[in-house]
C-alpha atoms as a PDB file:
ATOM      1  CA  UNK A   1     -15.870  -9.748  -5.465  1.00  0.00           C
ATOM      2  CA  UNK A   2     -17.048  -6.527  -3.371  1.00  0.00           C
ATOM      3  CA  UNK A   3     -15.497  -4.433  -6.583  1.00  0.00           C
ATOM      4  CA  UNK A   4     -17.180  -6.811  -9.725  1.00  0.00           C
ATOM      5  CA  UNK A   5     -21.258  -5.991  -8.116  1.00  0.00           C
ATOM      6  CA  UNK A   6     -20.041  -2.081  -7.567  1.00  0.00           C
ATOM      7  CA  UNK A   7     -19.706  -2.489 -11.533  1.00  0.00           C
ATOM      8  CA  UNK A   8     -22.436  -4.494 -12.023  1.00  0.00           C
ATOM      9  CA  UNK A   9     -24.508  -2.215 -10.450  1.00  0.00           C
ATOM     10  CA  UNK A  10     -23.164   0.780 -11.645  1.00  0.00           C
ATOM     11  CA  UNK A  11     -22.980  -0.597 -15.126  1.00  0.00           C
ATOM     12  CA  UNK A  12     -26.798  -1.552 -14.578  1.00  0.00           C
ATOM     13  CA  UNK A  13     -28.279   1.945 -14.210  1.00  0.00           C
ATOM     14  CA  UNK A  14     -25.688   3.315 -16.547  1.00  0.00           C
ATOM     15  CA  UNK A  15     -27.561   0.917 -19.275  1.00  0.00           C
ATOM     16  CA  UNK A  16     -31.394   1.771 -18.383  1.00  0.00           C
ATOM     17  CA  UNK A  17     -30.777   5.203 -17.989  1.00  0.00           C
ATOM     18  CA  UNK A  18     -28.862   4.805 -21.744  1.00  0.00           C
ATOM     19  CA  UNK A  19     -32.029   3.137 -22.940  1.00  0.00           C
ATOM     20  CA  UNK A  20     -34.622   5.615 -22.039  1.00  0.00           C
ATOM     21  CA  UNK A  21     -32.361   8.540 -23.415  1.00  0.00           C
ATOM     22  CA  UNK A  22     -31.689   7.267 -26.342  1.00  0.00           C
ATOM     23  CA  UNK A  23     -35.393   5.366 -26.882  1.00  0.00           C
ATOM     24  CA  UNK A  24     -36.878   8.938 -26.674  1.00  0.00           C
ATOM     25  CA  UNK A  25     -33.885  11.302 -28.400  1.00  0.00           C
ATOM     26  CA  UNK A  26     -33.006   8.968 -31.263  1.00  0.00           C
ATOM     27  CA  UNK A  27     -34.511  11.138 -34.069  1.00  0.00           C
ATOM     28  CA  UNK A  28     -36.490   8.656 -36.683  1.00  0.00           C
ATOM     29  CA  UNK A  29     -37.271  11.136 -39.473  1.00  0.00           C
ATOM     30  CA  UNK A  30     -33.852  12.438 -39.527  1.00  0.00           C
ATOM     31  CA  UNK A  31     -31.905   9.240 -38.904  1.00  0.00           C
ATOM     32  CA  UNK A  32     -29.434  10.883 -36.237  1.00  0.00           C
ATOM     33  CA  UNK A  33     -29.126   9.055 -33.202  1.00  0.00           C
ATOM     34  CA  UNK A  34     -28.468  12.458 -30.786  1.00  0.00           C
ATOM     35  CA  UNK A  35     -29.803  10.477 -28.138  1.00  0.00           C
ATOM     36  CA  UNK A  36     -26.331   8.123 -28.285  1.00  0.00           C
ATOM     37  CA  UNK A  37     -24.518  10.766 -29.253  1.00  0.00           C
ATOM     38  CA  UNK A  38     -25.852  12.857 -25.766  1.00  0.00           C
ATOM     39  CA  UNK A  39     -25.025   9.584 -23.454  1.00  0.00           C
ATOM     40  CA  UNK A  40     -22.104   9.850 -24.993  1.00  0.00           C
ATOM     41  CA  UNK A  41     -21.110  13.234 -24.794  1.00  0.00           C
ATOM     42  CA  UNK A  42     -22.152  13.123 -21.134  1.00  0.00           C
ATOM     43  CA  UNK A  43     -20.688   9.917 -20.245  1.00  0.00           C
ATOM     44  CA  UNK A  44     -17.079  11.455 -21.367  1.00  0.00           C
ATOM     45  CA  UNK A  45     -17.764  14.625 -19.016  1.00  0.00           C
ATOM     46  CA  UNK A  46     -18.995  12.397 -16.388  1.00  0.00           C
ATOM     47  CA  UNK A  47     -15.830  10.281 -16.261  1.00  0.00           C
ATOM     48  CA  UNK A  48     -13.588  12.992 -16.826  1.00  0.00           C
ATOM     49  CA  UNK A  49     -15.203  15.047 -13.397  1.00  0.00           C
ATOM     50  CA  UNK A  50     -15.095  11.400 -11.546  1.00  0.00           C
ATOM     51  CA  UNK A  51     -10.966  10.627 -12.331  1.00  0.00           C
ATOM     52  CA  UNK A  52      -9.852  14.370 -12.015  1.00  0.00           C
ATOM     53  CA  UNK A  53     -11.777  13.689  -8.172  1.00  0.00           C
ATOM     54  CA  UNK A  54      -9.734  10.460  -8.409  1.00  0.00           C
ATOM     55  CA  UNK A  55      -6.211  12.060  -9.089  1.00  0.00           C
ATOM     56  CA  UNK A  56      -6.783  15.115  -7.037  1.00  0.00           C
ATOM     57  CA  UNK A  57      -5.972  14.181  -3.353  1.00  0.00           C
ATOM     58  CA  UNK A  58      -8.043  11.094  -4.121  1.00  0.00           C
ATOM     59  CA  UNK A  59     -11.018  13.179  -3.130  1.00  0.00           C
ATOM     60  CA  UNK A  60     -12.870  10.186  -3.963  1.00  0.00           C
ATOM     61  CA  UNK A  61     -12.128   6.139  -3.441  1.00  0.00           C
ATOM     62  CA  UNK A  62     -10.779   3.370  -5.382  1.00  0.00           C
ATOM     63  CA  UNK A  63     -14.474   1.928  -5.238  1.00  0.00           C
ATOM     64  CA  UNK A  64     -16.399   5.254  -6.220  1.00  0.00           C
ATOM     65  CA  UNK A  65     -14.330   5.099  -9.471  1.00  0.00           C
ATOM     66  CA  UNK A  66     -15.277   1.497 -10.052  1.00  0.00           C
ATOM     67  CA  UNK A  67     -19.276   2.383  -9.500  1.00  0.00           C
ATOM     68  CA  UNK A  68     -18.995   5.897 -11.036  1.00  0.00           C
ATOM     69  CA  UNK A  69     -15.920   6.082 -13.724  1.00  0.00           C
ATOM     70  CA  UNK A  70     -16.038   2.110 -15.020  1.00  0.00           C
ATOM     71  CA  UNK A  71     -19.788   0.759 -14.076  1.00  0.00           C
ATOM     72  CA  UNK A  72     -22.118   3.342 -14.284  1.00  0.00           C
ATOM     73  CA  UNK A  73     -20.240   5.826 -17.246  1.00  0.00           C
ATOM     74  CA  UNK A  74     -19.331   2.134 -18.870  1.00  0.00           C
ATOM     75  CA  UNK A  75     -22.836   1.469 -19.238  1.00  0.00           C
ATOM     76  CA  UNK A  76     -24.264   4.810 -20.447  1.00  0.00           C
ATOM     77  CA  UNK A  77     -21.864   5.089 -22.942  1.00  0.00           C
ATOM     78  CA  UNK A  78     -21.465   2.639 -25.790  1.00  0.00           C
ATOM     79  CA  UNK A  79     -18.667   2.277 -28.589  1.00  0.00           C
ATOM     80  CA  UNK A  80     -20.841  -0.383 -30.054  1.00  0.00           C
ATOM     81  CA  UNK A  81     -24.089   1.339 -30.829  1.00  0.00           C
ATOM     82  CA  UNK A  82     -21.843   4.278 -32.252  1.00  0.00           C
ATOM     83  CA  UNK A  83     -20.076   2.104 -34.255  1.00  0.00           C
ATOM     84  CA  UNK A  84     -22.872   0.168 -35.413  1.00  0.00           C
ATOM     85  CA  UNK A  85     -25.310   3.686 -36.525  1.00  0.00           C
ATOM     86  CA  UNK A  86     -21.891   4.986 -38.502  1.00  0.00           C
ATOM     87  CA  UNK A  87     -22.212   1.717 -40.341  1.00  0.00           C
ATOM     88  CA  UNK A  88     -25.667   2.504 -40.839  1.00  0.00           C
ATOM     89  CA  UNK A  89     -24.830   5.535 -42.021  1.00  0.00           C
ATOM     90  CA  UNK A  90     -22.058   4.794 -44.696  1.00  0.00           C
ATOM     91  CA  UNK A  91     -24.453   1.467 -45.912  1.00  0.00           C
ATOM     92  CA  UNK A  92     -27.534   3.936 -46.803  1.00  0.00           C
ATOM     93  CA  UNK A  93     -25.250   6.080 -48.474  1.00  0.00           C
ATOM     94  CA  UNK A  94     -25.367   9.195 -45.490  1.00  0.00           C
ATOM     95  CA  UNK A  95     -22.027   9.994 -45.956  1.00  0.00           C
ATOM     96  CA  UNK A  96     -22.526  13.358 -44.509  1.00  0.00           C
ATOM     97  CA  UNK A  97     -24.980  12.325 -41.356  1.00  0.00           C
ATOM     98  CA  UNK A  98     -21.032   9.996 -40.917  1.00  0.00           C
ATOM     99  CA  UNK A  99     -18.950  12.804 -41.115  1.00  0.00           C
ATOM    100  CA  UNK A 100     -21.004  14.990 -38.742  1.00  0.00           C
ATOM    101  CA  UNK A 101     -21.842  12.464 -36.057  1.00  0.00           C
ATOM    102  CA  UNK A 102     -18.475  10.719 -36.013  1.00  0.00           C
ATOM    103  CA  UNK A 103     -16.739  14.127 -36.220  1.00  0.00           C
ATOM    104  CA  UNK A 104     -18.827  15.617 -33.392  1.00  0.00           C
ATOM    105  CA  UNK A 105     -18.600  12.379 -31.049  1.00  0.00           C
ATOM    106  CA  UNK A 106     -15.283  12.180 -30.949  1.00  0.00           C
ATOM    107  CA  UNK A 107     -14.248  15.927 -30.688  1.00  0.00           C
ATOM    108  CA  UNK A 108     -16.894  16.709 -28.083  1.00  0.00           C
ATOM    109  CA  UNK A 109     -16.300  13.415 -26.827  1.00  0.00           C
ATOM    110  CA  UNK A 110     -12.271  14.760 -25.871  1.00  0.00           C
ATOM    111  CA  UNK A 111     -13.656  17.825 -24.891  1.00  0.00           C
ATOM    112  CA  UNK A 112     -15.976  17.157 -22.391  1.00  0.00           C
ATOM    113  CA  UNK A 113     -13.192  14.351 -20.720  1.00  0.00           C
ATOM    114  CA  UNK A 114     -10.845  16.899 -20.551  1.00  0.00           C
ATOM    115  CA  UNK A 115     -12.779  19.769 -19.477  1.00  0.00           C
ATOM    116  CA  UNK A 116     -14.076  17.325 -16.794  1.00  0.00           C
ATOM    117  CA  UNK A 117     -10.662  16.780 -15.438  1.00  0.00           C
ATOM    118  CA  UNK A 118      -9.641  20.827 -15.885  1.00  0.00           C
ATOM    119  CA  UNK A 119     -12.731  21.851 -14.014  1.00  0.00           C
ATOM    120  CA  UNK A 120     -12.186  19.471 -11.109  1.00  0.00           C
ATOM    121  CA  UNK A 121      -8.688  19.746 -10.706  1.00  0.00           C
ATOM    122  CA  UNK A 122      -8.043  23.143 -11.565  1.00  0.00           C
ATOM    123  CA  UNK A 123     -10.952  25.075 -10.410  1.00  0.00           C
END
């Protein structure tokens, strides 16, 4: 039970803070949705720094990486509002604001996890 509210409250700011990012960065006139695209980004560093403190010397607990890695980066990142503006995208015909923004979340999106990890564990 203790590790379910550790995600629920994790996951709880992880959403609001998601909100107000992406209410305010989500670009209107242009259509691009950099406000997603930055919880995103930094939700993939974020949980790459908080399992490379996880694997090395478990610097940090079992219930730290439930709050951290699968409540709080859980809930400022989202899959579904990605998935939903790409469909956006390729409905209105935006075939390159798709390519860019799909393109650019997913290789930043590796980057930043695994220069999370590198950082942590190797520097």
């Amino acid at each position: 039970m203790k590790h379910l509210v550790l995600i629920f409250i994790g996951g709880g700011f992880g959403s609001v803070l998601r909100f107000i990012v992406s209410k305010y960065l989500n670009d209107t006139s242009t259509g691009i949705p950099y406000g997603t695209m930055l919880v995103n980004i930094t939700g993939s560093l974020l949980i790459g720094v908080v399992l490379g403190l996880a694997a090395k010397n478990h610097f940090i607990t079992q219930n730290h990486t439930l709050l951290l890695a699968t409540g709080f980066c859980g809930g400022l990142t989202t899959f579904s509002t990605f998935a939903f503006e790409n469909q956006t995208f390729l409905k209105t015909g935006e075939f390159l604001n798709f390519t860019i923004y799909t393109c650019a979340s997913f290789i930043l999106g590796f980057l930043v996890v695994f220069s999370g990890v590198y950082l942590v564990k190797y520097i």
